[in-house]
Every structure is written in C-alpha cells, then in structure tokens.
C-alpha atoms as a PDB file:
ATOM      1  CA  UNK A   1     -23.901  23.685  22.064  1.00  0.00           C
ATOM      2  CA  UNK A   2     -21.229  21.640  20.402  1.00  0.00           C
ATOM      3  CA  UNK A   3     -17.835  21.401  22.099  1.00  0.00           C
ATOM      4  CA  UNK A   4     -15.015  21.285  19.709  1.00  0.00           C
ATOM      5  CA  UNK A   5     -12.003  19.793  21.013  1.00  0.00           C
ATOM      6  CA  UNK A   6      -8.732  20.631  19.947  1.00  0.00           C
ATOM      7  CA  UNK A   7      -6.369  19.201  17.791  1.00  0.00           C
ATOM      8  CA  UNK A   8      -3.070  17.539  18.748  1.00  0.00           C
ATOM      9  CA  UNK A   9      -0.281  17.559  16.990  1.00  0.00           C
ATOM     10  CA  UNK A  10       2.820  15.198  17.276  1.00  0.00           C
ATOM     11  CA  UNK A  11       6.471  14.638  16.132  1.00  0.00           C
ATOM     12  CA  UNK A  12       7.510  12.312  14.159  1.00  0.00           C
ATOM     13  CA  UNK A  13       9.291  10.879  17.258  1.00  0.00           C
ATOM     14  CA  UNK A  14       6.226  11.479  19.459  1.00  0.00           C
ATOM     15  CA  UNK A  15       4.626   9.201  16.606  1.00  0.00           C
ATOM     16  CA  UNK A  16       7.292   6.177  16.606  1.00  0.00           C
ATOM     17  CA  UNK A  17       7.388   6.193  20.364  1.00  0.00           C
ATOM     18  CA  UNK A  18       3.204   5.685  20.790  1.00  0.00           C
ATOM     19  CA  UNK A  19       3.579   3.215  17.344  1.00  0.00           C
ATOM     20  CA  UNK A  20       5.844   0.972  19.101  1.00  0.00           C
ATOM     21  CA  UNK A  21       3.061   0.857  22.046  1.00  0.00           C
ATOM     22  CA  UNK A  22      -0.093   0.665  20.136  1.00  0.00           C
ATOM     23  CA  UNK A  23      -2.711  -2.034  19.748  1.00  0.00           C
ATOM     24  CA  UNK A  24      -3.177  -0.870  16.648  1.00  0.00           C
ATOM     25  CA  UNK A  25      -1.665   0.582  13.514  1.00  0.00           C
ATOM     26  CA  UNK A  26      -1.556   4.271  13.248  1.00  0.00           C
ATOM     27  CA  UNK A  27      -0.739   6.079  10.380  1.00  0.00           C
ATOM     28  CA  UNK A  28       0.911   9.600  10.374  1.00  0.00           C
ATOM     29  CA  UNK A  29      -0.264  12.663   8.576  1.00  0.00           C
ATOM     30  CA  UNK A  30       1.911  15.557   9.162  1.00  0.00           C
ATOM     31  CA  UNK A  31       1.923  15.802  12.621  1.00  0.00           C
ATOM     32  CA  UNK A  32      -1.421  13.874  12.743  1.00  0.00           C
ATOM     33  CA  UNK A  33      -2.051  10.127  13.809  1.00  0.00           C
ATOM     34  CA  UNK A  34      -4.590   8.429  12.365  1.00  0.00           C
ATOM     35  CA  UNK A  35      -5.922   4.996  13.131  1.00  0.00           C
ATOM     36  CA  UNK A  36      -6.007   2.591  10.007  1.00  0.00           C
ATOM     37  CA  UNK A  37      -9.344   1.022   9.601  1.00  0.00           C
ATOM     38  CA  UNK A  38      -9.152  -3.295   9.686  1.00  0.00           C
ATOM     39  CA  UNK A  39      -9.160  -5.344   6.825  1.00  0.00           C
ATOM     40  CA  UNK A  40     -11.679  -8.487   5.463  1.00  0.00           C
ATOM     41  CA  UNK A  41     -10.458 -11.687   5.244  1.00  0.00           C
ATOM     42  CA  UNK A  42     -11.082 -11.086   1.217  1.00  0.00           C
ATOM     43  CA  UNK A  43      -8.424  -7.863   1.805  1.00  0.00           C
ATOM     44  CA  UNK A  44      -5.648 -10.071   3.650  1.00  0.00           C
ATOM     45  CA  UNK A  45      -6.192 -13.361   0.803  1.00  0.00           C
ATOM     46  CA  UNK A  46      -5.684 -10.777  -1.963  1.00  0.00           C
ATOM     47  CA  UNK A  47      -2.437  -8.976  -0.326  1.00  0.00           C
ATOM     48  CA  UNK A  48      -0.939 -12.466   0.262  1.00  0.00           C
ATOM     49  CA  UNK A  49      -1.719 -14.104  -3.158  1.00  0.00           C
ATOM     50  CA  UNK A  50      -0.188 -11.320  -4.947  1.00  0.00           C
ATOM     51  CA  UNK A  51       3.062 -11.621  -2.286  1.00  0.00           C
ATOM     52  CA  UNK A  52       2.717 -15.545  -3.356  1.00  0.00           C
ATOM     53  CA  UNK A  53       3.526 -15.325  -6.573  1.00  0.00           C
ATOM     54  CA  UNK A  54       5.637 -12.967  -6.514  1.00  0.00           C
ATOM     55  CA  UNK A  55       9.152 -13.797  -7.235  1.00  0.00           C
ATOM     56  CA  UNK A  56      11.924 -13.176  -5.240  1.00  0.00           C
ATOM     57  CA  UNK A  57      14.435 -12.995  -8.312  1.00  0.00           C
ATOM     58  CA  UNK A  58      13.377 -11.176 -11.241  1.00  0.00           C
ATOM     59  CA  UNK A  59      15.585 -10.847 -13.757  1.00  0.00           C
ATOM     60  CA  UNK A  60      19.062 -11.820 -11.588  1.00  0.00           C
ATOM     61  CA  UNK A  61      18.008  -8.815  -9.501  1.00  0.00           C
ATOM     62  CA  UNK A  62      17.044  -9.776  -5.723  1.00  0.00           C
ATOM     63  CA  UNK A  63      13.763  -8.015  -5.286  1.00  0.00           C
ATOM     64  CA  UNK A  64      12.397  -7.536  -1.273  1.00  0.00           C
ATOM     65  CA  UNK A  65       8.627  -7.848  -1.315  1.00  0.00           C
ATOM     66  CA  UNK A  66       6.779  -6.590   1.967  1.00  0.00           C
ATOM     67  CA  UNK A  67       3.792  -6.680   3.192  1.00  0.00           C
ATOM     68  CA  UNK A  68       1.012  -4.912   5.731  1.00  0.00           C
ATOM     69  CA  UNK A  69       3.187  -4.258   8.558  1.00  0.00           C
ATOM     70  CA  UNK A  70       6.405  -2.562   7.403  1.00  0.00           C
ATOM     71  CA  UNK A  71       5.810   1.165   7.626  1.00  0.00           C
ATOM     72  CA  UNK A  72       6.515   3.563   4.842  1.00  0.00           C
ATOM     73  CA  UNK A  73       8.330   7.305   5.346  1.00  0.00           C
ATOM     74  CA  UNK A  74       7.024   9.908   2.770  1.00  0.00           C
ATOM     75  CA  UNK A  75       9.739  12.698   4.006  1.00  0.00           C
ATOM     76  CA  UNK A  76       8.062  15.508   1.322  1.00  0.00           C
ATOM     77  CA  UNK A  77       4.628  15.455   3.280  1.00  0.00           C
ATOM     78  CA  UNK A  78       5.658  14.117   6.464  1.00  0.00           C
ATOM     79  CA  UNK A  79       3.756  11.167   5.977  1.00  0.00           C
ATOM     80  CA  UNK A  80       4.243   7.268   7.755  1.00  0.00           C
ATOM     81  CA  UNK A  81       2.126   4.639   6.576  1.00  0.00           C
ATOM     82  CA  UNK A  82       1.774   1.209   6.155  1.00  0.00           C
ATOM     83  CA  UNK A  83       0.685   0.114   2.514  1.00  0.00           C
ATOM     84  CA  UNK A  84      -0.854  -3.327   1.536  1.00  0.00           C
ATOM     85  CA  UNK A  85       2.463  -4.525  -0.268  1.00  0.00           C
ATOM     86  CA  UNK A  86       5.551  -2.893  -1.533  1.00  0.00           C
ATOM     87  CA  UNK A  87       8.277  -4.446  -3.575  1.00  0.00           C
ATOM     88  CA  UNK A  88      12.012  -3.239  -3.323  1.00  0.00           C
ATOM     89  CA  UNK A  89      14.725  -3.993  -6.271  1.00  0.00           C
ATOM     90  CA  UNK A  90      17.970  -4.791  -4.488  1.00  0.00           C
ATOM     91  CA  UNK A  91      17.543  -3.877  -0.696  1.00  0.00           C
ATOM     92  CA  UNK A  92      15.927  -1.558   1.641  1.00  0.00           C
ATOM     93  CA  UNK A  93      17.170   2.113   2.557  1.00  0.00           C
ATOM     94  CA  UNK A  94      15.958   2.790   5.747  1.00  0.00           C
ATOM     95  CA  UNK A  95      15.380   6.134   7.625  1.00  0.00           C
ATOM     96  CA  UNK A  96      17.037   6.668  10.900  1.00  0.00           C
ATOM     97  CA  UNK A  97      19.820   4.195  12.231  1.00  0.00           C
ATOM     98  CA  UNK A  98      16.837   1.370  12.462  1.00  0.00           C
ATOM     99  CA  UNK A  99      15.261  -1.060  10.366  1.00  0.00           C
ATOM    100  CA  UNK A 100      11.506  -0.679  10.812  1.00  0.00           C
ATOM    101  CA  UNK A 101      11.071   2.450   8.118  1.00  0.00           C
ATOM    102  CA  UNK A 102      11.870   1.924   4.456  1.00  0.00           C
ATOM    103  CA  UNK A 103      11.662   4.796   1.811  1.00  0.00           C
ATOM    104  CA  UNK A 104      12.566   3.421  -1.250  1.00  0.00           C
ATOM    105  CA  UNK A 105       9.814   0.900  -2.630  1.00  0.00           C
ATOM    106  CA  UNK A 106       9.378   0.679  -6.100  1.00  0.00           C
ATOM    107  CA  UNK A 107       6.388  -0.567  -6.608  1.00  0.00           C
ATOM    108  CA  UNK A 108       3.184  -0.215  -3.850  1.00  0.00           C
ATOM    109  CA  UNK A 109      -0.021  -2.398  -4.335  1.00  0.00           C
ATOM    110  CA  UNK A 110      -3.086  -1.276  -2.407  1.00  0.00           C
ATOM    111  CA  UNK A 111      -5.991  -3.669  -1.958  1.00  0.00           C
ATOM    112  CA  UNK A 112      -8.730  -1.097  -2.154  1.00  0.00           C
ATOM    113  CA  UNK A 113     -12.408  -1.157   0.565  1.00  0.00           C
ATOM    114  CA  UNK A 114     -15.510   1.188   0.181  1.00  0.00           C
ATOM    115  CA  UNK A 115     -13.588   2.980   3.066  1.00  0.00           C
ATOM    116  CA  UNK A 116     -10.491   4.016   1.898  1.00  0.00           C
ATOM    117  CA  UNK A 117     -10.475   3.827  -1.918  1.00  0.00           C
ATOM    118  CA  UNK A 118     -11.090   7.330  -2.270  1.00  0.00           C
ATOM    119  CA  UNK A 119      -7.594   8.658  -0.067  1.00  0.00           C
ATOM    120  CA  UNK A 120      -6.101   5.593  -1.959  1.00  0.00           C
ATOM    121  CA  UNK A 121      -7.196   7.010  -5.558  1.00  0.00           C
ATOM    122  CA  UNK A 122      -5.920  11.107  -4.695  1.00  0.00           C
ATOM    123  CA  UNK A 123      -3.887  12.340  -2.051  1.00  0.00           C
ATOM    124  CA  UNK A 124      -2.035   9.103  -0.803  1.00  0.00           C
ATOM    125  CA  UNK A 125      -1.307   8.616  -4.745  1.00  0.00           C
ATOM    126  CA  UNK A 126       0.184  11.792  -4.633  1.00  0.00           C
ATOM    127  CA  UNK A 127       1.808  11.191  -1.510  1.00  0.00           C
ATOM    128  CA  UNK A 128       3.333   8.140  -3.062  1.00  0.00           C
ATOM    129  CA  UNK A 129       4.255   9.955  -6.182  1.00  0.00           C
ATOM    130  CA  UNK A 130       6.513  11.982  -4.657  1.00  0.00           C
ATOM    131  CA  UNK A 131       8.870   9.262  -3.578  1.00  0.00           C
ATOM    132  CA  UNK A 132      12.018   8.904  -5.583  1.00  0.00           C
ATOM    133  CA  UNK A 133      12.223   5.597  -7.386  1.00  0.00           C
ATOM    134  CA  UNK A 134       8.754   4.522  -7.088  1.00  0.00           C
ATOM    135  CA  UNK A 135       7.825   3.535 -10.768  1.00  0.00           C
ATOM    136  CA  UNK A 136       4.284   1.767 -10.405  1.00  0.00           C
ATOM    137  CA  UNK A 137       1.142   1.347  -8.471  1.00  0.00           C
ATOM    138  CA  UNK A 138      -1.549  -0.943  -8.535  1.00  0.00           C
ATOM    139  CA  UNK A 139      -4.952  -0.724  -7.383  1.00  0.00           C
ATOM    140  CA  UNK A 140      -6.572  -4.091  -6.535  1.00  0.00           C
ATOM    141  CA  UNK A 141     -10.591  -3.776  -6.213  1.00  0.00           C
ATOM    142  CA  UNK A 142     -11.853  -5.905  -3.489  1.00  0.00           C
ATOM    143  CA  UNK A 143     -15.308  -7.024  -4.205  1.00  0.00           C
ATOM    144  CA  UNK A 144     -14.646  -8.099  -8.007  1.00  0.00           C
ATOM    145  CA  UNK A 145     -12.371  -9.138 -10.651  1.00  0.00           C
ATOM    146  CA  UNK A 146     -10.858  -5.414 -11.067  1.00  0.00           C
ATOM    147  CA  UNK A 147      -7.727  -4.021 -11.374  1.00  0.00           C
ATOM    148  CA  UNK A 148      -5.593  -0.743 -11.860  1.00  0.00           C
ATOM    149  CA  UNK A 149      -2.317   0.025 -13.020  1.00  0.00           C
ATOM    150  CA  UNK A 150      -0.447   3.347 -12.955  1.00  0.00           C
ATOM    151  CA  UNK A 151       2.703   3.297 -14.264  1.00  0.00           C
ATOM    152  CA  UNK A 152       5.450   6.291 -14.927  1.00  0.00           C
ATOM    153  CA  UNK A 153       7.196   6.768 -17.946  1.00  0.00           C
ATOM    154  CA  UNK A 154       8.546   9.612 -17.390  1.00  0.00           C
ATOM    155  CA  UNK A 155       8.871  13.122 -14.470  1.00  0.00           C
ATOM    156  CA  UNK A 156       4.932  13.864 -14.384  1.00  0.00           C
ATOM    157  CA  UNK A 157       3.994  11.492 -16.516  1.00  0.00           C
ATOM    158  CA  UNK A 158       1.951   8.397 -15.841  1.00  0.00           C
ATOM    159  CA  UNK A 159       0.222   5.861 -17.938  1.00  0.00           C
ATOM    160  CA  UNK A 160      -2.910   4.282 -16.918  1.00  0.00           C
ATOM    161  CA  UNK A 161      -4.459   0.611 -17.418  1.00  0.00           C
ATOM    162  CA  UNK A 162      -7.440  -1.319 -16.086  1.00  0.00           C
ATOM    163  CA  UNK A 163      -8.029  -4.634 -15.927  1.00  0.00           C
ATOM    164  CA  UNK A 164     -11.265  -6.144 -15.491  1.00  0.00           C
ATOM    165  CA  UNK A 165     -12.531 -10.321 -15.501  1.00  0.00           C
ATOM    166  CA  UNK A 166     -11.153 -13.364 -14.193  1.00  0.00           C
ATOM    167  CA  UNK A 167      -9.215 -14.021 -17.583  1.00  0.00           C
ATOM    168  CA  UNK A 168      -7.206 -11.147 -17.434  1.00  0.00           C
ATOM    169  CA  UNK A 169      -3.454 -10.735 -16.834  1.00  0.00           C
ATOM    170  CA  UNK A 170      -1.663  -8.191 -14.826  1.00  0.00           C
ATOM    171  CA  UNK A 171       1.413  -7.341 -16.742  1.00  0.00           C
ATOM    172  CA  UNK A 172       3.515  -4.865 -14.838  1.00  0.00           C
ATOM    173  CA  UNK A 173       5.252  -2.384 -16.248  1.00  0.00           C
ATOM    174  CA  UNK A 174       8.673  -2.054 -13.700  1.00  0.00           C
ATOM    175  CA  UNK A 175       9.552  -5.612 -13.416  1.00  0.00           C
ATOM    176  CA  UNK A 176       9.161  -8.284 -15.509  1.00  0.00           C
ATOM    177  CA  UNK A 177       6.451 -10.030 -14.078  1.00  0.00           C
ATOM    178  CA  UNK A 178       2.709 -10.869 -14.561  1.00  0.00           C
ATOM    179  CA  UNK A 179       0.116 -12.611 -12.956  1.00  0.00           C
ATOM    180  CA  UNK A 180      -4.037 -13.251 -14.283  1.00  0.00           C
ATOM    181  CA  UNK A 181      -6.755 -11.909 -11.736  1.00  0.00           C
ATOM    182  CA  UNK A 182      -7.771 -15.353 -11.355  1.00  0.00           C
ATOM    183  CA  UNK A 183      -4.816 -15.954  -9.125  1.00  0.00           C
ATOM    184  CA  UNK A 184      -4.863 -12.517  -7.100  1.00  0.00           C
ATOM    185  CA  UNK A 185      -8.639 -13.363  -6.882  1.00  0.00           C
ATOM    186  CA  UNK A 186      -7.817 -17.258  -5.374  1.00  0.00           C
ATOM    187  CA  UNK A 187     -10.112 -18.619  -2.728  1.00  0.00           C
ATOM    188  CA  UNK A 188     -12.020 -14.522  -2.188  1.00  0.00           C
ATOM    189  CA  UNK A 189     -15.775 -15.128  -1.527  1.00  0.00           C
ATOM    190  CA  UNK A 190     -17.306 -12.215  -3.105  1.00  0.00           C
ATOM    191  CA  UNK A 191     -20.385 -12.573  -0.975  1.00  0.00           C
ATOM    192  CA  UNK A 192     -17.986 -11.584   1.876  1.00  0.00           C
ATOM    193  CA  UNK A 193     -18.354  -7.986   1.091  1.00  0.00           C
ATOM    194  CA  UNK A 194     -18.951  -7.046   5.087  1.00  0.00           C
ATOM    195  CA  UNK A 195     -15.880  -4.467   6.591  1.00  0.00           C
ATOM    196  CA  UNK A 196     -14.900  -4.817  10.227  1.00  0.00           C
ATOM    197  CA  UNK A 197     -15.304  -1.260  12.096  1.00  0.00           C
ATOM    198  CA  UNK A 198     -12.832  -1.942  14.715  1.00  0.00           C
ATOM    199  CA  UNK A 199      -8.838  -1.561  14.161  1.00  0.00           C
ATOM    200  CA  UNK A 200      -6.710  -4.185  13.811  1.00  0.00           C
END
C-alpha cells in the first residue's frame, strides 16, 4: 500500500522566512514551495550574454536589468519566483518595506531546459501576463540557435515571433534594442546538452 503524505501549505511570510535560510532557491506557488531545478553552464552563458549587451540607457531612460537571483511577486496568483532576467524602465517598485521583491519588470527573458520549458510556455506565461506593465517576453532555447518573442500590443492581445539561426537578430518590441543570436549564443557548446539534477 502506498502512503500518501499530506500537503503543506505556507504563507507568504512562512515562505520569505525559510527563503532567507535556504540552500537553495525555492519558488512559491500559492501557498506551495517548490524547489527550482539547477541550471547548465550553457543556461548561465546565455542569461549573462543577453545581460551583457544589454544597455543600461535606452533611449535617455535608465533601464534596471536583473538577473537569476532577484525574486519576482505575482500578487494575482500568489506566485514568487525568480526568472532568468528581467529588465525594469526607470526603477524598481518593491513589495513590502524591503528591497529583495520587485513587481514591476517590463520585460522577462527565460532561458528555456527540457525540464521546465513546458511551465515556462503556459501557466508561468500566464502568470507573468497578469502583471501590470509587463510588455514582452522572450523565450531563449538552450540547445540551439532558437528564439521566441511575445510581445503585447494591446489588453489580451499578443503578437508572436520566432527566430531561428545564428544570423538572426532579436529586435524587441518594448525598448529599442536588438541583439543577433550569434551573440546570445557566444562561447555555448551545444554538445553540452547534459542538466544537473541537484538544486542550486
């Protein structure tokens, strides 16, 4: 016979207090915590190129431009998490009195592995969706020269792009800024396709 244990449930506060504690990050899913699966050495050289080239003034507007371990609060689905790299247009508004929890990115990029690209696709889309002010995400395949772009142009309405070779050129649609896959893509060995089981 199978034993099925039960469920716990936390508070957001339960959640910050064990965060602050923990080896490893955790994300929170409505009164779940769940631990975030580590990243490749191709997944952290992706994240950082992008954060590279980024600008930190686009058009005379200061833009803040995070990445991996600044956590993210979705107040609609009681959601904390900790995307690849977020980019802010003029400066952070943070929940709570501290400065550890942003809520206002406008634009998220996920590096996408076999393990996560599904939750990254649907729900934590959707998740993201719901945050006021956030205008674009991008989707940046892992294991070849691939790329997707959603962008909104208007309440409920999104416009989708791929991008797909070492050639091509990421032009984003929120802030004037672009940058070819052959840059993202700098120094990733594609034959390092292998993803680490263990937290980090």
């Amino acid at each position: 016979m199978v034993l099925q244990t039960e469920k716990r449930y936390y508070t957001p506060e339960e959640y910050l207090e064990l965060e602050e504690k923990a080896e490893y990050k955790n994300e929170y899913r409505d009164g779940e915590i769940i631990p975030m699966t580590g990243g490749t050495t191709n997944h952290n050289k992706i994240a950082l190129n992008f954060c590279r080239k980024f600008p930190l003034t686009v058009q005379g507007q200061d833009s803040e431009i995070y990445i991996g371990d600044v956590k993210l609060s979705i107040p609609r689905y009681r959601i904390n998490t900790y995307p690849d790299v977020m980019v802010i247009k003029g400066k952070p508004i943070y929940e709570g009195t501290g400065k550890t929890i942003i809520t206002n990115p406008l634009l998220i990029v996920e590096v996408l592995s076999n393990s996560t690209k599904n939750y990254d696709k649907t729900d934590k889309f959707k998740y993201y969706r719901s945050i006021p002010g956030f205008q674009e995400y991008i989707m940046i395949d892992q294991y070849s020269f691939a790329v997707e772009q959603f962008a909104k142009q208007a309440e409920g309405q999104w416009i989708f792009k791929e991008y797909e070779g070492e050639e091509a050129v990421l032009v984003l649609d929120s802030i004037d800024f672009q940058i070819a896959l052959r840059d993202i893509y700098e120094r990733v060995d594609f034959e390092l396709i292998e993803e680490y089981s263990n937290p980090i």
